[in-house]
N, C-alpha and C. Protein backbone atom coordinates (compact mmCIF):
# COMPACT_ATOMS: atom_id res chain seq x y z
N UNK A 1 5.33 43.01 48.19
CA UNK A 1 6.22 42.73 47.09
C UNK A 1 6.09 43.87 46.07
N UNK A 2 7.07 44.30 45.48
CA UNK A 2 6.96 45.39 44.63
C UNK A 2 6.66 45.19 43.12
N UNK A 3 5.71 46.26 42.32
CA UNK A 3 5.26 45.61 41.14
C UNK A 3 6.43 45.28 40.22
N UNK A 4 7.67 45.43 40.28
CA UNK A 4 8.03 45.24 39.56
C UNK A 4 8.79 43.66 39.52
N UNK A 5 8.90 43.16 40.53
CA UNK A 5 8.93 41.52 40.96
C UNK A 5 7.79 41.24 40.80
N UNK A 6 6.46 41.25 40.79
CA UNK A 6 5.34 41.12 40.13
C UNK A 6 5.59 40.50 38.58
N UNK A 7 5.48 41.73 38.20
CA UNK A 7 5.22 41.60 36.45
C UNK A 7 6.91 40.42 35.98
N UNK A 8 7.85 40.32 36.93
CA UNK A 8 9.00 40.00 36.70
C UNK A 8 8.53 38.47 36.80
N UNK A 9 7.75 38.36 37.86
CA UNK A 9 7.35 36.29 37.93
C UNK A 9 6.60 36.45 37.07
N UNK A 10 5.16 37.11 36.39
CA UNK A 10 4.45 37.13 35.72
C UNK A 10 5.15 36.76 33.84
N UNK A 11 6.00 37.58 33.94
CA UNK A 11 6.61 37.35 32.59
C UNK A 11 7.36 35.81 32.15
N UNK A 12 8.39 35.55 33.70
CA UNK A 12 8.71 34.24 33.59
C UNK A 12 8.09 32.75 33.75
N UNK A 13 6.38 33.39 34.18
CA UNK A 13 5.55 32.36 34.23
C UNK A 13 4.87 32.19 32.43
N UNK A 14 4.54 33.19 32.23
CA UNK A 14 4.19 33.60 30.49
C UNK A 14 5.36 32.59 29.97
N UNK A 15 6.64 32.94 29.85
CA UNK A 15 8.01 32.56 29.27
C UNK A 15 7.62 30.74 29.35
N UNK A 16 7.66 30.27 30.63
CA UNK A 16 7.49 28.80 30.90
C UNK A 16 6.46 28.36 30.06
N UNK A 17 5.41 28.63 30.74
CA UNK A 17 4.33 28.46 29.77
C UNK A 17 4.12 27.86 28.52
N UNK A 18 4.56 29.22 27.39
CA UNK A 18 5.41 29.13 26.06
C UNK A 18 6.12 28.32 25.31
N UNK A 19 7.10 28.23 26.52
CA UNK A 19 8.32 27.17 26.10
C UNK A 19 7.88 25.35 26.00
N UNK A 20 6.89 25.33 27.41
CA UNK A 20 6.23 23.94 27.62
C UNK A 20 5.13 23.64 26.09
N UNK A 21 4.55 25.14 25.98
CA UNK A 21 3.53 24.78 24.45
C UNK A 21 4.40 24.39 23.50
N UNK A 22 5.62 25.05 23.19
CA UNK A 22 6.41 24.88 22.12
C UNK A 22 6.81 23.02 21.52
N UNK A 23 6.99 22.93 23.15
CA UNK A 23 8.08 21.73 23.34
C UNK A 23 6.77 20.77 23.22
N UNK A 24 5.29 20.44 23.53
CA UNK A 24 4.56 19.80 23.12
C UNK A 24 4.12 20.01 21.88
N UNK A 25 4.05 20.95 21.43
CA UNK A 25 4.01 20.94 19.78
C UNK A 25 4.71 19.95 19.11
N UNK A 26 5.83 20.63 19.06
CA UNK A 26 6.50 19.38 18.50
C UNK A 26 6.80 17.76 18.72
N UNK A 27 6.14 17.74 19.66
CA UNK A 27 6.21 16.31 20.10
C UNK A 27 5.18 15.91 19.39
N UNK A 28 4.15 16.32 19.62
CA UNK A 28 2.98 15.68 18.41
C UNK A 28 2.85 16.16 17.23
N UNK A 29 3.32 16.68 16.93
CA UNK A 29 3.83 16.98 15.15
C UNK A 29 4.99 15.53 14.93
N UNK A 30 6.25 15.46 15.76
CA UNK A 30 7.28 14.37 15.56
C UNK A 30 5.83 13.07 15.78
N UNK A 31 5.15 12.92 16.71
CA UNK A 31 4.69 11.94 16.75
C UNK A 31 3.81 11.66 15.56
N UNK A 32 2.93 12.63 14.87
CA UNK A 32 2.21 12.11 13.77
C UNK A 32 2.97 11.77 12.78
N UNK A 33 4.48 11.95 12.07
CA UNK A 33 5.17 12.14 11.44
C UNK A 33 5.38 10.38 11.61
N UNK A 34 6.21 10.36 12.55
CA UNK A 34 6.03 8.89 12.79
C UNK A 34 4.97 7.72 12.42
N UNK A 35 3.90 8.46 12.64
CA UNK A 35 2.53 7.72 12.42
C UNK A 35 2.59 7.30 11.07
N UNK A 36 2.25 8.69 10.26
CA UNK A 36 2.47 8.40 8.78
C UNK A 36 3.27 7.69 8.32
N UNK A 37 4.63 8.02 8.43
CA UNK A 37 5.42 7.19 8.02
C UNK A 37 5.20 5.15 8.29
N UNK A 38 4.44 5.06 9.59
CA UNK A 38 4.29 3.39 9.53
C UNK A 38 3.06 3.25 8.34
N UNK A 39 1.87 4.53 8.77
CA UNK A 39 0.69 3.89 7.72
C UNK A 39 1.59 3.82 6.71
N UNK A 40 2.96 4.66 5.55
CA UNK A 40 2.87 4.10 4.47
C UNK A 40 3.57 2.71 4.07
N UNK A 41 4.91 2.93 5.42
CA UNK A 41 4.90 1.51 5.09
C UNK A 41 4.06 0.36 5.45
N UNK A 42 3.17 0.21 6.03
CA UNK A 42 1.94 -0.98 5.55
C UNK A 42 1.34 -0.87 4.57
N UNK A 43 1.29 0.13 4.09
CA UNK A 43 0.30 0.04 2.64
C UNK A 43 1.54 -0.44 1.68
N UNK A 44 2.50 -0.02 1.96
CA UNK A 44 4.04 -0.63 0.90
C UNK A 44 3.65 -2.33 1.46
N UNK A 45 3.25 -2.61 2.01
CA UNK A 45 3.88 -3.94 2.67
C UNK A 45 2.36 -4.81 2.16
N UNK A 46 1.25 -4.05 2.35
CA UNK A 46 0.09 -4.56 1.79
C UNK A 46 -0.08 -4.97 0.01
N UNK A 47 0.10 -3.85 -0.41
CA UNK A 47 0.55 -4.00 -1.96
C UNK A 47 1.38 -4.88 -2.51
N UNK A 48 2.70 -4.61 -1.70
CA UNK A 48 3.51 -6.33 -1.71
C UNK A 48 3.05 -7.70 -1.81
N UNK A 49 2.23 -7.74 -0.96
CA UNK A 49 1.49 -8.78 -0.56
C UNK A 49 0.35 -9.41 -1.22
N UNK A 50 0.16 -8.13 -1.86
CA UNK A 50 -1.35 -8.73 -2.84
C UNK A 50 -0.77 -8.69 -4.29
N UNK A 51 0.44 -8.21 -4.85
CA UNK A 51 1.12 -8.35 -6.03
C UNK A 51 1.82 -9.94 -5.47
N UNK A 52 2.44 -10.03 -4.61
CA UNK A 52 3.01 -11.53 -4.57
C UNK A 52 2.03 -12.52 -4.16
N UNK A 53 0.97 -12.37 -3.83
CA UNK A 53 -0.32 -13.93 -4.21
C UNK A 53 -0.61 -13.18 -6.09
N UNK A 54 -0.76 -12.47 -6.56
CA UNK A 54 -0.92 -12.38 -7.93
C UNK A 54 -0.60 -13.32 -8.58
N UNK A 55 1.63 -12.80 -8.53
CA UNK A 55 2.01 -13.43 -8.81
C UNK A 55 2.11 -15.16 -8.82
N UNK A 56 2.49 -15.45 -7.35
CA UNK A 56 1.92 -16.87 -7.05
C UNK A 56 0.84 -17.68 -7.86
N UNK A 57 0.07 -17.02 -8.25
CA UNK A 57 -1.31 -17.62 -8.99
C UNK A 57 -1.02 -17.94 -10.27
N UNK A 58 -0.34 -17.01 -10.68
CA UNK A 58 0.02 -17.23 -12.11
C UNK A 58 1.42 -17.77 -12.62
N UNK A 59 2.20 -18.09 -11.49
CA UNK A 59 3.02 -18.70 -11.73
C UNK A 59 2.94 -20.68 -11.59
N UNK A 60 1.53 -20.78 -10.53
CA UNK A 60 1.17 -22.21 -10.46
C UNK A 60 0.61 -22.56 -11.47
N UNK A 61 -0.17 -21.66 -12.46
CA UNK A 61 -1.08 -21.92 -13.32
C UNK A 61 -0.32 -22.13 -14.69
N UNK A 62 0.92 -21.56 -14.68
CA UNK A 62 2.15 -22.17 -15.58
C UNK A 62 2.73 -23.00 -15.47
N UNK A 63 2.75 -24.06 -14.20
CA UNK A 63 3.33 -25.25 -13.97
C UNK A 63 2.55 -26.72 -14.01
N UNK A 64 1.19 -25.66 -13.46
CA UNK A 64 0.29 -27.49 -13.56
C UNK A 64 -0.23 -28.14 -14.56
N UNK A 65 -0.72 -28.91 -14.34
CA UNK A 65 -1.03 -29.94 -15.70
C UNK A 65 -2.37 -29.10 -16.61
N UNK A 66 -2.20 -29.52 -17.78
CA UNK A 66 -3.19 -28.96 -18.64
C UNK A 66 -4.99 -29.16 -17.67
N UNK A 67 -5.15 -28.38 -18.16
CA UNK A 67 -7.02 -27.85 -17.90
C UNK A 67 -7.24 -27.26 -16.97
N UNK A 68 -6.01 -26.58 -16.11
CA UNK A 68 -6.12 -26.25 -14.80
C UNK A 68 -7.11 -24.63 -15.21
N UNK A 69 -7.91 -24.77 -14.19
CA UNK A 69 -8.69 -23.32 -13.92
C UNK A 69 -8.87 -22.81 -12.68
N UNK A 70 -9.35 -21.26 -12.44
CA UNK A 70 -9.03 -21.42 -11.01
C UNK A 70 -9.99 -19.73 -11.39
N UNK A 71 -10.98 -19.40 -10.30
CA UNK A 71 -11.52 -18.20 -10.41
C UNK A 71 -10.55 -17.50 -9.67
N UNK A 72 -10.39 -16.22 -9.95
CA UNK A 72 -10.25 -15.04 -8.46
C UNK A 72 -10.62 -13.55 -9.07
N UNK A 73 -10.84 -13.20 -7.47
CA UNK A 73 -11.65 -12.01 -7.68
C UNK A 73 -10.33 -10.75 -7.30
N UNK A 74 -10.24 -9.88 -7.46
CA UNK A 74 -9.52 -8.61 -8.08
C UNK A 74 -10.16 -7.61 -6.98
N UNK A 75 -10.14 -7.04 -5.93
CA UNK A 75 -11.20 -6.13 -5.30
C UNK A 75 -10.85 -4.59 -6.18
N UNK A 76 -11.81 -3.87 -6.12
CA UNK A 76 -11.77 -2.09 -6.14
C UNK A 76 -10.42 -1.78 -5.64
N UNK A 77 -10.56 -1.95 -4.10
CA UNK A 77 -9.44 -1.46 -3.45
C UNK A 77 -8.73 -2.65 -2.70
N UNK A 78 -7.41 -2.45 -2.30
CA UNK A 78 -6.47 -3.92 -1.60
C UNK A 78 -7.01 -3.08 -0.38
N UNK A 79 -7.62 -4.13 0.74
CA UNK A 79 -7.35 -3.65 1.81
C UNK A 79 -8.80 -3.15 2.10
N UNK A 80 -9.56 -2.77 1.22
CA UNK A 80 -10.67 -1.91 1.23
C UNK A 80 -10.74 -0.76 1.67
N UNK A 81 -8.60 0.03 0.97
CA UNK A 81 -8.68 1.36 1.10
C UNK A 81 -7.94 1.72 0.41
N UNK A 82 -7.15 1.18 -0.24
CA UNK A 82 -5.61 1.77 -1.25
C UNK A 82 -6.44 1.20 -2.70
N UNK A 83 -6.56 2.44 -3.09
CA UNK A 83 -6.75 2.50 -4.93
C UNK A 83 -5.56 2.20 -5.38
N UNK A 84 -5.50 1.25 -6.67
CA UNK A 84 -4.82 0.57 -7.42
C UNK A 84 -4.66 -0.09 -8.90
N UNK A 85 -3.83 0.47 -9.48
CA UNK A 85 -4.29 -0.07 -11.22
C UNK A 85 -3.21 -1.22 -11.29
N UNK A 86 -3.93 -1.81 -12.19
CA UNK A 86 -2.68 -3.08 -12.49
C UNK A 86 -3.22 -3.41 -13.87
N UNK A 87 -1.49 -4.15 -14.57
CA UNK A 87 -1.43 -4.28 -15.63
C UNK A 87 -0.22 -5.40 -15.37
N UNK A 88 -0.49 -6.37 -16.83
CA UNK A 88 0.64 -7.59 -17.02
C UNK A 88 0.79 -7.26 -18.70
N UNK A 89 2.03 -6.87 -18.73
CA UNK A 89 2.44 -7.02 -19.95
C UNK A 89 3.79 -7.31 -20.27
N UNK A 90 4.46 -7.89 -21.32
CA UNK A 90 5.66 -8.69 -21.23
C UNK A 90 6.16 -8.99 -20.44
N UNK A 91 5.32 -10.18 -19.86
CA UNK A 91 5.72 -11.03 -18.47
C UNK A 91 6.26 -10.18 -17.24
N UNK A 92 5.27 -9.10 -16.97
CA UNK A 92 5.77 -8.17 -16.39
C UNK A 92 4.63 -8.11 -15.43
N UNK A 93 4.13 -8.16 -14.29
CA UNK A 93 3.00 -7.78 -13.58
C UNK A 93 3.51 -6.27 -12.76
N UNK A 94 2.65 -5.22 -13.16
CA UNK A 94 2.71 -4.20 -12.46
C UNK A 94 1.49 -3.53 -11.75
N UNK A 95 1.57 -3.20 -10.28
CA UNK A 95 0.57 -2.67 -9.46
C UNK A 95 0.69 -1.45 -8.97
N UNK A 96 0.23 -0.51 -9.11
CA UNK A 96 0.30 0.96 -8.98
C UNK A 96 -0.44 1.58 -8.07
N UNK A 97 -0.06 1.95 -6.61
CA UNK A 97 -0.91 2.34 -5.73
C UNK A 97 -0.13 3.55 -4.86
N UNK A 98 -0.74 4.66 -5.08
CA UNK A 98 -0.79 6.02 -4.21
C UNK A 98 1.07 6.04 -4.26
N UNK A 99 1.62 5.88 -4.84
CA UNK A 99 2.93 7.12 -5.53
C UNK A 99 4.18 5.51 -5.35
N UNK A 100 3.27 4.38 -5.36
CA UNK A 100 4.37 2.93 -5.25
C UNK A 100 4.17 2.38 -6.25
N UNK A 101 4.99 1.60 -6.87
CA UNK A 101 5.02 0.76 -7.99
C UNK A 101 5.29 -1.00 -7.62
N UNK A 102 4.96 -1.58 -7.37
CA UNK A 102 4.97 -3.23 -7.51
C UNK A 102 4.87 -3.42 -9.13
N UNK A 103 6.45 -4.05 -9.39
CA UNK A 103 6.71 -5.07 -10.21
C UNK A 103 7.40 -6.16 -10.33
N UNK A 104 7.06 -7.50 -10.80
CA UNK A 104 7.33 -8.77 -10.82
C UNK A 104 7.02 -9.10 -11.73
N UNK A 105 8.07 -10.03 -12.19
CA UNK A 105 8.23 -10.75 -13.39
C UNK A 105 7.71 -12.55 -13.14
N UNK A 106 6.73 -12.54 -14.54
CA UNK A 106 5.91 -13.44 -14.23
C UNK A 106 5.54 -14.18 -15.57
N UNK A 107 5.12 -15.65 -15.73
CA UNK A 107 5.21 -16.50 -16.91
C UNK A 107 4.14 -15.72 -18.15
N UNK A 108 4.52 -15.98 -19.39
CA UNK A 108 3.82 -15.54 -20.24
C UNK A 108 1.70 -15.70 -20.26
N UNK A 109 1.45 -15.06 -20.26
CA UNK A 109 -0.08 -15.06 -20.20
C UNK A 109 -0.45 -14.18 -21.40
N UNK A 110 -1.91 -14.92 -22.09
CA UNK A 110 -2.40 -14.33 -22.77
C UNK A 110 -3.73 -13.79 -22.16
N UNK A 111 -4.10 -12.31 -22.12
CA UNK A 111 -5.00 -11.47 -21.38
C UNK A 111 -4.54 -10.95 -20.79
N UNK A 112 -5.50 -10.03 -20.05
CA UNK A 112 -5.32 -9.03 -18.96
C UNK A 112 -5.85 -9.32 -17.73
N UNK A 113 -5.49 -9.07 -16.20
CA UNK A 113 -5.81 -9.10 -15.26
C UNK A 113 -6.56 -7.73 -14.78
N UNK A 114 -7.94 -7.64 -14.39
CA UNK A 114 -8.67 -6.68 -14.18
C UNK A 114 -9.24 -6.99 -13.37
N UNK A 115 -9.44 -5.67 -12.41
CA UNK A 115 -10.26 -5.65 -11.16
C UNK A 115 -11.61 -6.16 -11.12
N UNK A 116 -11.97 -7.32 -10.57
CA UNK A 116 -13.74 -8.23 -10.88
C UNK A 116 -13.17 -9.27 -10.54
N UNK A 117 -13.78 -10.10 -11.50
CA UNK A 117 -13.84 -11.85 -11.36
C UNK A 117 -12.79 -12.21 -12.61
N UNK A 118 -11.62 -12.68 -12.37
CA UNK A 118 -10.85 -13.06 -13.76
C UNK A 118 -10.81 -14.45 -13.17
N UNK A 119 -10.75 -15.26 -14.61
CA UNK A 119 -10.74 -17.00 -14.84
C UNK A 119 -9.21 -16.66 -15.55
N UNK A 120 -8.17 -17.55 -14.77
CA UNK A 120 -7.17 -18.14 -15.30
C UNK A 120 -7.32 -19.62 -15.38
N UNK A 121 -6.96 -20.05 -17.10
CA UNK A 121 -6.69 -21.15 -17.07
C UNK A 121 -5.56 -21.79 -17.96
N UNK A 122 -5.09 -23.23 -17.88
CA UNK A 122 -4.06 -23.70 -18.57
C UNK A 122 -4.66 -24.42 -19.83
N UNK A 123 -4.44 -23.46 -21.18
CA UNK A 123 -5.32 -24.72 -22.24
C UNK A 123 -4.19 -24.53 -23.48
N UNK A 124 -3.72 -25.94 -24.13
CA UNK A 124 -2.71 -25.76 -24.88
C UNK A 124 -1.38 -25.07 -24.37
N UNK A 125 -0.99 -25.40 -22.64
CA UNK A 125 0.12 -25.01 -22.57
C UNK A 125 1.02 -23.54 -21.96
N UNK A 126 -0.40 -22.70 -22.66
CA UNK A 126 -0.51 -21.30 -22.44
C UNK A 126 -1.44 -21.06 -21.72
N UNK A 127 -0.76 -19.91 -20.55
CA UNK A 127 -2.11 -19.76 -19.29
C UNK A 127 -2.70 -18.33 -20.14
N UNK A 128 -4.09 -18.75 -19.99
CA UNK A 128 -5.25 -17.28 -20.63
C UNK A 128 -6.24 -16.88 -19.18
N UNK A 129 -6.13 -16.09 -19.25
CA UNK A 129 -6.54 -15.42 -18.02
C UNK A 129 -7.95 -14.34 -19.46
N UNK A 130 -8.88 -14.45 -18.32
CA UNK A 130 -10.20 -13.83 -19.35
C UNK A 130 -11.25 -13.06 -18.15
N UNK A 131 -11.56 -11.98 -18.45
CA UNK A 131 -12.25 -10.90 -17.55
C UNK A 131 -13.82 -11.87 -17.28
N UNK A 132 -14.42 -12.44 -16.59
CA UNK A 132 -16.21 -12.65 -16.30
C UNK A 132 -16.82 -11.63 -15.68
């Protein structure tokens, strides 16, 4: 065979090669892309989830009968991985985690809800929620 049909398969084996790296590249680049995109929506869907039992809590604690109390605990992180600040102010509950916002509108409370041990309770009508 002459070198120059040689170097001629040689080049179009190089060429294949190439083209096959190319074309798996991007398949796992598209595939992590994908990935990410589900982790954030579960963490959207997690945050949801722990702003609507929030809410829930403090909306029972505005309906039931006087003296109602009820502990709950607040973790560091939802999930025991998404950092998160939260704040309730003019009947407003807001949760703030890695570039999402959760807000819901929620019965008047006197206090703040903070990450620990908070006591909500019903006394005189008005739910007071208090940091332990």
């Amino acid at each position: 065979m002459p070198a120059n049909k040689k170097s001629q398969i040689a080049m179009e084996f190089i060429f294949l090669i190439s083209f096959l790296f190319i074309m798996s590249l991007g398949f796992i680049i598209a595939a992590g892309i994908q990935i990410k995109e589900f982790s954030d929506n579960q963490k959207v869907k997690t945050i949801i989830d722990f702003g609507n039992s929030l809410k829930r809590e403090l909306n029972l604690a505005s309906v039931v009968k006087e003296g109602y109390q009820r502990t709950i605990i607040l973790p560091n992180k939802v999930d025991n991985s998404i950092n998160y600040t939260i704040q309730n102010t003019n009947s407003t509950l807001i949760i703030g985690a890695e570039g999402y916002e959760y807000s819901a509108i929620i019965p008047k409370v006197q206090g703040e809800l903070k990450k620990g041990t908070n006591s909500i309770k019903k006394i005189n009508g008005s739910v007071i929620i208090e940091n332990v």
